[in-house]
C-alpha atoms as a PDB file:
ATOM      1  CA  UNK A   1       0.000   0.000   0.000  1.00  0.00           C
ATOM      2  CA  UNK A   2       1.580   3.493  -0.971  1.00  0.00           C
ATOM      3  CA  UNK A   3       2.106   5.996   1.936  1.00  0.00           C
ATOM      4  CA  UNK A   4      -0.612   8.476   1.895  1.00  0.00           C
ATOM      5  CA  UNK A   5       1.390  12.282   1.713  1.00  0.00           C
ATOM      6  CA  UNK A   6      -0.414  15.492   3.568  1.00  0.00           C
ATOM      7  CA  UNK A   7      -0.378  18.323   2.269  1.00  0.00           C
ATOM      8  CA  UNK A   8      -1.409  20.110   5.502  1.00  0.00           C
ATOM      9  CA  UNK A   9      -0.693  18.096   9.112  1.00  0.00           C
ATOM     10  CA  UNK A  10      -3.115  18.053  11.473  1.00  0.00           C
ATOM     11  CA  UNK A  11      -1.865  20.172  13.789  1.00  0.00           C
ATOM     12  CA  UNK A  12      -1.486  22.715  11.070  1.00  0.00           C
ATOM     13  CA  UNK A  13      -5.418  22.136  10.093  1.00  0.00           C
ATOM     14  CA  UNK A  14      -6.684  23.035  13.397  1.00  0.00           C
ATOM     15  CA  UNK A  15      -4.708  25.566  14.216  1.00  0.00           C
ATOM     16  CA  UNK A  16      -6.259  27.125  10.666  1.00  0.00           C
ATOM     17  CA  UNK A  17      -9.635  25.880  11.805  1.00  0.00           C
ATOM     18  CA  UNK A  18      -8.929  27.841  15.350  1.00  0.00           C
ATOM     19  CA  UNK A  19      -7.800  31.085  13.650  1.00  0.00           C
ATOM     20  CA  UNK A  20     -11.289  31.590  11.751  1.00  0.00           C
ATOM     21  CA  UNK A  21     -12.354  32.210  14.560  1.00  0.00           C
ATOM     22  CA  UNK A  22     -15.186  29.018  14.745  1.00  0.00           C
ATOM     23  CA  UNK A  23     -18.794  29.090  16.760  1.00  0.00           C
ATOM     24  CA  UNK A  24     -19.394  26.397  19.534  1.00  0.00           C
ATOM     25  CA  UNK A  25     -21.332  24.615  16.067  1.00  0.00           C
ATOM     26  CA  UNK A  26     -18.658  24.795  13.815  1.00  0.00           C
ATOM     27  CA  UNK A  27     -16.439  22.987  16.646  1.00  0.00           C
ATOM     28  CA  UNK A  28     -18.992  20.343  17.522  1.00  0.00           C
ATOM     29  CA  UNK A  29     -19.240  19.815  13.985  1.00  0.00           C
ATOM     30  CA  UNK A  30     -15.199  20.244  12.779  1.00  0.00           C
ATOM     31  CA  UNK A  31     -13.934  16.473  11.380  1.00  0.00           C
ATOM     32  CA  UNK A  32     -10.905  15.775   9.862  1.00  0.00           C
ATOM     33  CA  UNK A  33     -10.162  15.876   6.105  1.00  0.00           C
ATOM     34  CA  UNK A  34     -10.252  12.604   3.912  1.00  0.00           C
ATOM     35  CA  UNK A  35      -6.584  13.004   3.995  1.00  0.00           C
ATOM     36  CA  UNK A  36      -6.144  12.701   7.258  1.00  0.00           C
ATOM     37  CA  UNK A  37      -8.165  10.145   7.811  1.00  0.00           C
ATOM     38  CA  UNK A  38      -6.470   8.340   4.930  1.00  0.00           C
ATOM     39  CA  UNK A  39      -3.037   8.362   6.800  1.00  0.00           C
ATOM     40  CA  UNK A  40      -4.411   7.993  10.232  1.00  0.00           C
ATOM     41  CA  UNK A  41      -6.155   4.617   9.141  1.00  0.00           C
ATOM     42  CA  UNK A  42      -2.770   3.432   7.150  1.00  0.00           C
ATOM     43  CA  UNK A  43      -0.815   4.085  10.762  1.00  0.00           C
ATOM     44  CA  UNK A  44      -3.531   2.775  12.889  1.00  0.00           C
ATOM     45  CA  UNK A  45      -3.214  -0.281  10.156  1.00  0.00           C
ATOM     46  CA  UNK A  46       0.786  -0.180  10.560  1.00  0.00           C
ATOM     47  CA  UNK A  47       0.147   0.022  14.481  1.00  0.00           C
ATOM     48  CA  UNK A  48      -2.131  -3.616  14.104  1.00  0.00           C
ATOM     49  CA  UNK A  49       0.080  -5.175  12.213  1.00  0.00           C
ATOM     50  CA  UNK A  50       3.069  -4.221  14.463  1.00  0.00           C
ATOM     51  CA  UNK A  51       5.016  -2.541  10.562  1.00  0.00           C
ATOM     52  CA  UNK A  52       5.476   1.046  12.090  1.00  0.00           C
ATOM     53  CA  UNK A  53       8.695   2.312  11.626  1.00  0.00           C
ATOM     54  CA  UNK A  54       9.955   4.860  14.606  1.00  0.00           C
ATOM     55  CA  UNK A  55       8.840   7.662  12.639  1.00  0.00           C
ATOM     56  CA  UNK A  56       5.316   6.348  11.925  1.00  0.00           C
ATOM     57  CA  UNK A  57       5.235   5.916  15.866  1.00  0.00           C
ATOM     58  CA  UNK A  58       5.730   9.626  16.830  1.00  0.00           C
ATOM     59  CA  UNK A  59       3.241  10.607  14.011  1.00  0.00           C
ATOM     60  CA  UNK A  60       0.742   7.917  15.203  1.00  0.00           C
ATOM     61  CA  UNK A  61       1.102   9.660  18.505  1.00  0.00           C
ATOM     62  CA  UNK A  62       1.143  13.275  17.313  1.00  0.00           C
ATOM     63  CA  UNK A  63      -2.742  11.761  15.807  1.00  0.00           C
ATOM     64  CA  UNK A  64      -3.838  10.651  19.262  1.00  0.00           C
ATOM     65  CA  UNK A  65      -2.564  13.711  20.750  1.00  0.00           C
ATOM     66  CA  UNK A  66      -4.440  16.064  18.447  1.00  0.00           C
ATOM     67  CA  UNK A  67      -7.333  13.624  18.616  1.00  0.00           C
ATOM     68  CA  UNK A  68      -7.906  13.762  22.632  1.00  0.00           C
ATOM     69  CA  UNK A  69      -7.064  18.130  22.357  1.00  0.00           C
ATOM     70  CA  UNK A  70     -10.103  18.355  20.289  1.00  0.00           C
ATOM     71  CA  UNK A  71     -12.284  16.018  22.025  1.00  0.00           C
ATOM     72  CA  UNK A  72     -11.562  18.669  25.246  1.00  0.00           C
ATOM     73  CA  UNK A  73     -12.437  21.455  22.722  1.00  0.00           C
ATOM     74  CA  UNK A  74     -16.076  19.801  21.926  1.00  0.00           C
ATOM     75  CA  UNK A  75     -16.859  19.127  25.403  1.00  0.00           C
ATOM     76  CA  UNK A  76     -16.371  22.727  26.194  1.00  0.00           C
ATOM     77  CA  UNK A  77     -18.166  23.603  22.843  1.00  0.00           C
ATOM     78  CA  UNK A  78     -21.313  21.683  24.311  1.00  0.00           C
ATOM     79  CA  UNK A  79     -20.903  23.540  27.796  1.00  0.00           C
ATOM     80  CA  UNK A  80     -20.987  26.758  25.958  1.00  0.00           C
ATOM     81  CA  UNK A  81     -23.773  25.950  24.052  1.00  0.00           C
ATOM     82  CA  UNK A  82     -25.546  24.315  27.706  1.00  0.00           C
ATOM     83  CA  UNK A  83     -24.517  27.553  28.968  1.00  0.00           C
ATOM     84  CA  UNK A  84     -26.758  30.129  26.104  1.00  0.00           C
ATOM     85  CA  UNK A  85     -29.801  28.008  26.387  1.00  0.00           C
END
């Protein structure tokens, strides 16, 4: 299988996502690109199949990292949102 390239990281995606400035809606609903989601399923695959090079392991962390950031970021979203109604 050929090794999916990113234009954009994911850290460098939400941090654009961040700077426009997004509603507590926009947050709830913000998902990664098809990209992303392309290489995050060819590491998780590499992670199964125990083929992850030392490399692949950081990024494959970097993911999770990002990952449980923006779960925080929706939770808060949804208390903001508790908050107006």
């Amino acid at each position: 299988m050929a090794t999916p390239v990113l234009e954009k990281s994911p850290t460098d995606e939400v941090m654009d996502f961040l700077l426009s400035a997004p509603t507590p809606e926009q947050i709830l609903a913000l998902r990664p690109s098809a990209a992303v989601q392309e290489r995050l399923r060819y590491l998780l695959d590499g992670n199964r199949n125990a083929t992850l090079n030392d490399a692949e392991r950081a990024e494959l962390d970097m993911y999770l990292q990002v990952e449980h950031f923006i779960r925080r970021l929706k939770v808060r979203a949804q208390e903001k949102l508790a908050e107006n109604e």
